[in-house]
Protein backbone atom coordinates (compact mmCIF):
# COMPACT_ATOMS: atom_id res chain seq x y z
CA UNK A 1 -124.93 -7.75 -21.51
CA UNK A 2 -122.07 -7.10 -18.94
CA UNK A 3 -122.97 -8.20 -15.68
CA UNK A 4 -120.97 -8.92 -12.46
CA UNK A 5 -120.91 -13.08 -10.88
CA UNK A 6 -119.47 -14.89 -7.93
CA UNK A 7 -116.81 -16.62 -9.80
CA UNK A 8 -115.09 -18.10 -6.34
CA UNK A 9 -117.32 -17.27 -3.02
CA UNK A 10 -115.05 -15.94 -0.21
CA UNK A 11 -113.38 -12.37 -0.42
CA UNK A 12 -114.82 -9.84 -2.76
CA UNK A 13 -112.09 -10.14 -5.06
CA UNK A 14 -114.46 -13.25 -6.15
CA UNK A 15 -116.50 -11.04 -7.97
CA UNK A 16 -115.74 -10.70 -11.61
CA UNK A 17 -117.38 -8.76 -14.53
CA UNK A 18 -118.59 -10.89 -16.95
CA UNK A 19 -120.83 -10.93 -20.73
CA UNK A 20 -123.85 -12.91 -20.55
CA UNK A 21 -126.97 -13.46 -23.02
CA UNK A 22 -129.58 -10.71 -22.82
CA UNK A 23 -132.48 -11.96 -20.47
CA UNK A 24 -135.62 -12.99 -21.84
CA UNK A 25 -139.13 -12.34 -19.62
CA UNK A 26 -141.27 -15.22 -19.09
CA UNK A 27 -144.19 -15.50 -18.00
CA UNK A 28 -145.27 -12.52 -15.71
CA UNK A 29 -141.94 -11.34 -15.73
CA UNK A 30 -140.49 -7.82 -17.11
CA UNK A 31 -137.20 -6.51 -18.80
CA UNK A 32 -135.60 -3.82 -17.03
CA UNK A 33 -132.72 -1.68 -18.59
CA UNK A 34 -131.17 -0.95 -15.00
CA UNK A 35 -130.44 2.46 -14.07
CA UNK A 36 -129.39 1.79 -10.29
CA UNK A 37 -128.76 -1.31 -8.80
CA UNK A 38 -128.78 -1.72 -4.87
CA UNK A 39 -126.12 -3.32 -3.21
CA UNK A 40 -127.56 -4.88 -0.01
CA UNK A 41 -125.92 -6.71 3.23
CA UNK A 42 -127.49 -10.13 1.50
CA UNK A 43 -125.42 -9.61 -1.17
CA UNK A 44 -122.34 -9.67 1.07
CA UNK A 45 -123.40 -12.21 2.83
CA UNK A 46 -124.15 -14.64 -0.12
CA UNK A 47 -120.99 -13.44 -1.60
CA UNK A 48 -118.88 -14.91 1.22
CA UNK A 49 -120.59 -18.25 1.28
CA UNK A 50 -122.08 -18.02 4.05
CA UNK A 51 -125.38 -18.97 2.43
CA UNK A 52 -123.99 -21.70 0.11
CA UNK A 53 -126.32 -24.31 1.34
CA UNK A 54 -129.09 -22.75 0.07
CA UNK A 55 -128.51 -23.52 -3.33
CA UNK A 56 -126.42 -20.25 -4.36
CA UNK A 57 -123.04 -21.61 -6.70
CA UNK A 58 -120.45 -20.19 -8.14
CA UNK A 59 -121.27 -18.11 -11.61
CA UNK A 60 -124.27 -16.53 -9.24
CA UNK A 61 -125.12 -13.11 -10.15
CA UNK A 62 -125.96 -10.89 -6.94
CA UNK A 63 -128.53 -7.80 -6.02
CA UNK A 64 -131.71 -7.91 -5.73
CA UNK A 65 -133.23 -4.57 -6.21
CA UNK A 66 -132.67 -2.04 -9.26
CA UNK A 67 -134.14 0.60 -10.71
CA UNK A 68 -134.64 1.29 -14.76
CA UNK A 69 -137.01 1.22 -17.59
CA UNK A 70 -138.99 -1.53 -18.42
CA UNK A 71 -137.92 -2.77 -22.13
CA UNK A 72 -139.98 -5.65 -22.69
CA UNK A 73 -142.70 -7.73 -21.19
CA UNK A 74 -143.30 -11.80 -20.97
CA UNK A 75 -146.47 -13.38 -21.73
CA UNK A 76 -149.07 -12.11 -19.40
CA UNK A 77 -148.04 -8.82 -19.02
CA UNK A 78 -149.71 -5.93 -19.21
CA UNK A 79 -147.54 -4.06 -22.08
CA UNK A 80 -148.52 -0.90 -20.66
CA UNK A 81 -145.52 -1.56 -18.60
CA UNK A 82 -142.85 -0.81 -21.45
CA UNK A 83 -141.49 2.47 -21.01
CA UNK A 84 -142.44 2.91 -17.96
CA UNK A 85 -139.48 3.77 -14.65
CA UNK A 86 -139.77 1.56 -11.90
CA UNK A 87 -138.47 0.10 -9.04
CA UNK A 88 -138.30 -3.82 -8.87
CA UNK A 89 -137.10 -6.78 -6.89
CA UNK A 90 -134.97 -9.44 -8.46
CA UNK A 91 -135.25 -11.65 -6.19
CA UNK A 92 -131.62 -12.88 -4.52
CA UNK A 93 -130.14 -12.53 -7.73
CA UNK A 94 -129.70 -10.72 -10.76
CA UNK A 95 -129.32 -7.25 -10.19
CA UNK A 96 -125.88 -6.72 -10.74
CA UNK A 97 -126.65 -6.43 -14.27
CA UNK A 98 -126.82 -4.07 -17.33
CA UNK A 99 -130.53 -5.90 -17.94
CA UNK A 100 -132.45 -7.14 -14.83
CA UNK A 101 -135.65 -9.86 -14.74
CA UNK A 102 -138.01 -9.05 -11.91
CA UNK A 103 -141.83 -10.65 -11.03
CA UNK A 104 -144.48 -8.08 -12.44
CA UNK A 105 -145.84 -8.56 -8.66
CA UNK A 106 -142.79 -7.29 -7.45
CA UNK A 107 -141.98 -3.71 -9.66
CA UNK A 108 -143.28 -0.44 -8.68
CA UNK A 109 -143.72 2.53 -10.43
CA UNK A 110 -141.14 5.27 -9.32
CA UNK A 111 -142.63 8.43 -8.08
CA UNK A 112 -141.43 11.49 -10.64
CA UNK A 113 -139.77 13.48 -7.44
CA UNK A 114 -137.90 9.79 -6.03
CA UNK A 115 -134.63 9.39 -8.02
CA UNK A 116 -133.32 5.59 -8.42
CA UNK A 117 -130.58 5.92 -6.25
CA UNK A 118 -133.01 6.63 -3.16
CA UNK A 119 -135.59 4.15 -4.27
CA UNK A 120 -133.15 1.20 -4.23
CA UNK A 121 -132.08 2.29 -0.71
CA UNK A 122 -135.61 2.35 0.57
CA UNK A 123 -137.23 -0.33 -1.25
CA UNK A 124 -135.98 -3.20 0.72
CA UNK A 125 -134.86 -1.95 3.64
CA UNK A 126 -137.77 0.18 4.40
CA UNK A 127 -139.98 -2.47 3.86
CA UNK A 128 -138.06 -4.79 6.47
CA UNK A 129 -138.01 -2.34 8.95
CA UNK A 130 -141.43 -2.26 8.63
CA UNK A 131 -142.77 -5.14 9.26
CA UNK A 132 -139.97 -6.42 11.50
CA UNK A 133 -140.94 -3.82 13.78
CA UNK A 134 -144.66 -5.22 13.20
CA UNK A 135 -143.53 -8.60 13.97
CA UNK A 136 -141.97 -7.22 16.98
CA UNK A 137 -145.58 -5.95 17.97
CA UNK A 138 -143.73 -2.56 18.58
CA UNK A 139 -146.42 0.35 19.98
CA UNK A 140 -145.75 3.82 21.10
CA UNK A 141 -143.74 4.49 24.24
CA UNK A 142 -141.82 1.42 23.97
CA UNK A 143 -137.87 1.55 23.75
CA UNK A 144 -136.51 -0.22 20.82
CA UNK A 145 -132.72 -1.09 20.39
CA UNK A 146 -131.37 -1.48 16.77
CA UNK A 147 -128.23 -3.38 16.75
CA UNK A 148 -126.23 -2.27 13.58
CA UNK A 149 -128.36 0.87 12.57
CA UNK A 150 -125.47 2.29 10.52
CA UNK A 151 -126.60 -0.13 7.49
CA UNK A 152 -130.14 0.67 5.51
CA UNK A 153 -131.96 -1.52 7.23
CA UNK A 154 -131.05 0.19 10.64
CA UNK A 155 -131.19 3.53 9.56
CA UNK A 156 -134.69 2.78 8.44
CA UNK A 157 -136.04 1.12 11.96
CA UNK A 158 -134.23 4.01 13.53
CA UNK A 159 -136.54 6.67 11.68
CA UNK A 160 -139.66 4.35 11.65
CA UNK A 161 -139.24 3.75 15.03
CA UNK A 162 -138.56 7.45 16.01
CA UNK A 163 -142.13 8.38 14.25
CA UNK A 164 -143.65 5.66 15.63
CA UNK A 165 -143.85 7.21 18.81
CA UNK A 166 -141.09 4.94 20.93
CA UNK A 167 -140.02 6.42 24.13
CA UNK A 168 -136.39 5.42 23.38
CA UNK A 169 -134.10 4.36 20.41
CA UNK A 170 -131.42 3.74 21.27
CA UNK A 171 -128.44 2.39 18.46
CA UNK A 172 -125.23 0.39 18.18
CA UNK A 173 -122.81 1.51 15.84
CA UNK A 174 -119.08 1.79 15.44
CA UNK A 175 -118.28 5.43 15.91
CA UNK A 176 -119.02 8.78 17.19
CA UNK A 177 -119.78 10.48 13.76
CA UNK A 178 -122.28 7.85 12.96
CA UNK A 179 -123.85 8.33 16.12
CA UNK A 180 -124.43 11.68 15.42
CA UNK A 181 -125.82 11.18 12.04
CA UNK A 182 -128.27 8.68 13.63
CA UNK A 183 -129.34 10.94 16.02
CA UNK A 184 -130.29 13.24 13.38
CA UNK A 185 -132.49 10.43 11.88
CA UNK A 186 -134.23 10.14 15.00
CA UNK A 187 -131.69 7.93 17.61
CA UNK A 188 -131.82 9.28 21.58
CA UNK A 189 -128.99 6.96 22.85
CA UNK A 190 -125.66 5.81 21.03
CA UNK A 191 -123.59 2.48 21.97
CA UNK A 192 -120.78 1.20 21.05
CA UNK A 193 -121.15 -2.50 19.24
CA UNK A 194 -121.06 -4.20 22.38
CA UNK A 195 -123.81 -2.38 23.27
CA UNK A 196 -122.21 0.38 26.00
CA UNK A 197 -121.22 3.56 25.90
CA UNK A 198 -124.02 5.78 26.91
CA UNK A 199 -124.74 5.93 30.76
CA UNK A 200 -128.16 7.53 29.89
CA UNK A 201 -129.57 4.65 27.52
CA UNK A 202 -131.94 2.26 29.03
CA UNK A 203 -130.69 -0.72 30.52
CA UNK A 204 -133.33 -2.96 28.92
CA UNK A 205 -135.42 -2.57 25.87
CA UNK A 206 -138.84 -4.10 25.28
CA UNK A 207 -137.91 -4.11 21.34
CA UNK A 208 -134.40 -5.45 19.82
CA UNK A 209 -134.38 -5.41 15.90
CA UNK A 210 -130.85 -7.29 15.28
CA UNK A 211 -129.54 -6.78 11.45
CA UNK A 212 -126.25 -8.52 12.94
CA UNK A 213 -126.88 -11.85 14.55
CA UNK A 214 -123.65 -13.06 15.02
CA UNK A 215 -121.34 -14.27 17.84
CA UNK A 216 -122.18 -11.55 20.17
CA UNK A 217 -126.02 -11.78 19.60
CA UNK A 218 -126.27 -13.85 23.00
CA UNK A 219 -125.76 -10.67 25.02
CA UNK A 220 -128.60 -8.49 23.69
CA UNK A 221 -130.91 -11.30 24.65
CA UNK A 222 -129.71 -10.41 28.30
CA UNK A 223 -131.29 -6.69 27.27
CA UNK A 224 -134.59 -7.79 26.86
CA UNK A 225 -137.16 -6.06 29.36
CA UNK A 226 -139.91 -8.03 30.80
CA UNK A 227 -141.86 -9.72 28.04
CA UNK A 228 -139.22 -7.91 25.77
CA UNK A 229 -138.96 -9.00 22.12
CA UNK A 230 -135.99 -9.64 19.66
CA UNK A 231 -136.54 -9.72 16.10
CA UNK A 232 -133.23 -10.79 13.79
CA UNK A 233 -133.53 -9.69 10.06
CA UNK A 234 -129.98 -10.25 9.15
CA UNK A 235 -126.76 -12.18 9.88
CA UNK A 236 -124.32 -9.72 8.29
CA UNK A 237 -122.26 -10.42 11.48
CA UNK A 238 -122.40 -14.39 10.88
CA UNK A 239 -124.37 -17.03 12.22
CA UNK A 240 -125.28 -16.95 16.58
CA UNK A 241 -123.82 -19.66 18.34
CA UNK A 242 -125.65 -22.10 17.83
CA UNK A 243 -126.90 -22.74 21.84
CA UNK A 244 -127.86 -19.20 21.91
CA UNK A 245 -131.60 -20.13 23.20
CA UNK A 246 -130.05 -21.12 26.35
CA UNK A 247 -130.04 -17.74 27.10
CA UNK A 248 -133.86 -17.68 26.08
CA UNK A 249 -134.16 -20.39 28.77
CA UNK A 250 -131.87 -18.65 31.35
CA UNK A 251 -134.37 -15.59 31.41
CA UNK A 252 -137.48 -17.57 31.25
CA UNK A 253 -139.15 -15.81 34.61
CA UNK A 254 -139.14 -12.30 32.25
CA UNK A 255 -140.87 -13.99 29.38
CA UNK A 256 -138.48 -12.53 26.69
CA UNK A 257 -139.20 -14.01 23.24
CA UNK A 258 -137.23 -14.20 19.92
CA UNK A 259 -138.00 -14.49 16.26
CA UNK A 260 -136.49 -13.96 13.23
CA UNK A 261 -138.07 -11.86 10.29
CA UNK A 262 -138.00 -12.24 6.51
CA UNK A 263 -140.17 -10.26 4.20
CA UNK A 264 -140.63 -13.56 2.26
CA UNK A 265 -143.46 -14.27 4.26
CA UNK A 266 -145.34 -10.57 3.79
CA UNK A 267 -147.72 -10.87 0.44
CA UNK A 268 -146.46 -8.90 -2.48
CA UNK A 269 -149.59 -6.76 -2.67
CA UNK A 270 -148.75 -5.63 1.06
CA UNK A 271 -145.21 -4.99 0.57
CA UNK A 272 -145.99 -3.10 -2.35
CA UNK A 273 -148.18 -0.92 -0.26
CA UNK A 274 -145.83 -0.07 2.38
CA UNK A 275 -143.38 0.50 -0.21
CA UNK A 276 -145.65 2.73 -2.20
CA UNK A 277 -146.18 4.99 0.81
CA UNK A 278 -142.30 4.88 2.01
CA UNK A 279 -141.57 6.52 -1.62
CA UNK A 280 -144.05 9.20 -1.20
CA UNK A 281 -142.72 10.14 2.23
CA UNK A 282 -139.36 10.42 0.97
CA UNK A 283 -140.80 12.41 -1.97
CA UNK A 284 -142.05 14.85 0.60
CA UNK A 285 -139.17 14.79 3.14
CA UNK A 286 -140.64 13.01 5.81
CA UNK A 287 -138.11 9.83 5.04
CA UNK A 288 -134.37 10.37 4.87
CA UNK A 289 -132.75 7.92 2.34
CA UNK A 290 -128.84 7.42 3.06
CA UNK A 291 -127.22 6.84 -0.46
CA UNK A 292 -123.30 6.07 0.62
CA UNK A 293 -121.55 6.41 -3.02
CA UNK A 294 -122.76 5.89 -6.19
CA UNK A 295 -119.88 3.56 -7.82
CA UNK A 296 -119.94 1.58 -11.41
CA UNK A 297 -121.05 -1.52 -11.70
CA UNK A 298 -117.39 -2.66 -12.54
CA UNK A 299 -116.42 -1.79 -9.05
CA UNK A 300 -118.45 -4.08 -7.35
CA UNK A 301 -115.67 -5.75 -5.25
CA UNK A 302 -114.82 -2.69 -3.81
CA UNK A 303 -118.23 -1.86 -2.98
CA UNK A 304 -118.02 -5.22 -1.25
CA UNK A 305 -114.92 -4.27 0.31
CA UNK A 306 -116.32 -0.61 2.08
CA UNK A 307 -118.96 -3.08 3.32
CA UNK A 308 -116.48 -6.03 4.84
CA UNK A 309 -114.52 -2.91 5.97
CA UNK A 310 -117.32 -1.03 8.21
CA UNK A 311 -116.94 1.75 5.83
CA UNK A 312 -120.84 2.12 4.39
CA UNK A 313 -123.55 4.40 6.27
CA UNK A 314 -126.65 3.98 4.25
CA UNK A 315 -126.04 1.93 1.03
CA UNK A 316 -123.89 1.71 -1.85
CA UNK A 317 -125.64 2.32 -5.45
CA UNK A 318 -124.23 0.29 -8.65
CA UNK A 319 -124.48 2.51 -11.87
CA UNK A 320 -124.14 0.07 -15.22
């Protein structure tokens, strides 16, 4: 099957298409003949190396959501399955690929009215919005900052957040246009990356959901409100420094907090569930997917390059 690998981490010019033998499902695992493939800010960031010491090497193959038919079943498997369209998550790996292997736990059948394209740009993102904003212990009224909302992730704590009742949400993002476009998701307040811009937004936010980390990440600590919280659920910006909890320390009187946020630790069977309900909202309207460009899977280094160069709002979609 063609597929696309990390044959040198670093630029995106490092990824190169490539044959490799059909997958095989094991144990509780199913075949997927990929229809869409998500590319996500993980990919990007594993792709530059940034995550090498976590056991990613060169010959990797990225994504980690698609969307196809299921071919073929592994030992354990309900082969009801076969035939059937579904969304599923590869892990962080494998997607990028003509045939996919995902967890049974961890596919979900696509509504008939959700096409692929939107269900691999809500799957993940939509779930990690969620439950970051959970994990934040976000309620109604509160003001909520989302640092890098022009990315799926952010567009989808931007609209979560909006029908969640929060009294502000405000945005960072790196120009006027997509501040307008955010605004129609639901933003009240546009900034500028460093987090100005707007002499209306709040000057302090009880909620921060940071999808950039980052050297600059320091600064929205300073934004925190009394007993404001900060939840980072990405480092597409890079690593913080790495004394950024001075700052933590510095503002110790307010009682601001910081966590990060992966939806590793969320049980399948309750991702599933949010995700099962974020699909039928979109199926009715009431969630906005942001598909950037649909591009062949060939042309996965420039997809990589729109997303070094600022260029994506929403998500770029992989067809084989």
């Amino acid at each position: 099957m063609k597929a696309v690998a990390i044959q040198t981490f670093g630029s995106p010019e490092g990824l190169t298409v490539t044959d490799l033998p059909d997958p095989v499902p094991a144990d509780g695992q199913v075949l997927i003949a990929t229809e869409v493939i998500g590319v996500g800010g993980v990919d990007a960031v594993i792709r530059r190396g940034t995550l090498s010491g976590h056991g990613f090497a060169e010959g990797h193959v990225p994504g980690s959501e698609v969307a196809g038919t299921v071919t073929a079943v592994g030992p354990g498997v309900d082969p009801s399955w076969t035939g059937r369209r579904v969304w599923a998550f590869t892990g962080l790996g494998g997607g990028y690929a003509e045939q996919a292997l995902a967890s049974v736990e961890e596919v979900l059948p696509l509504p008939a009215d959700l096409s692929g394209a939107d269900a691999v740009t809500l799957g993940s993102s939509g779930v990690v919005a969620h439950f970051a904003l959970a994990h934040a212990h976000f309620t109604a009224g509160e003001s909520v900052l989302v640092r890098g909302a022009a990315g799926s992730i952010g567009i989808m704590t931007v609209q979560l957040a909006a029908r969640g009742g929060a009294g502000a949400v405000a945005v960072t993002t790196s120009s006027a246009r997509r501040g307008d476009r955010l605004r129609a998701l639901g933003a009240t307040h546009v900034l500028d990356r460093a987090g100005d811009g707007d002499a209306t937004a709040p000057d302090s936010y009880d909620v921060v959901i940071d999808i950039v980390a980052g050297a600059d990440m320091p600064s929205f600590i300073d934004r925190l409100a009394p007993n404001g919280r900060m939840v980072a659920v990405g480092v597409v910006g890079g690593h913080p420094p790495a004394d950024f909890g001075a700052r933590l320390l510095a503002a110790f009187r307010r009682s601001v907090s910081f966590a990060t946020f992966s939806a590793d630790t969320v049980h399948p069977s309750a991702r599933q569930a949010v995700r099962a309900e974020q699909f039928a909202a979109a199926g009715r309207g009431d969630l906005r997917s942001v598909v950037h460009e649909v591009l062949p899977l060939e042309q996965a280094p420039l997809a990589h390059r729109k997303m070094d160069d600022g260029e994506v709002f929403g998500r770029i979609v992989l067809t084989p």
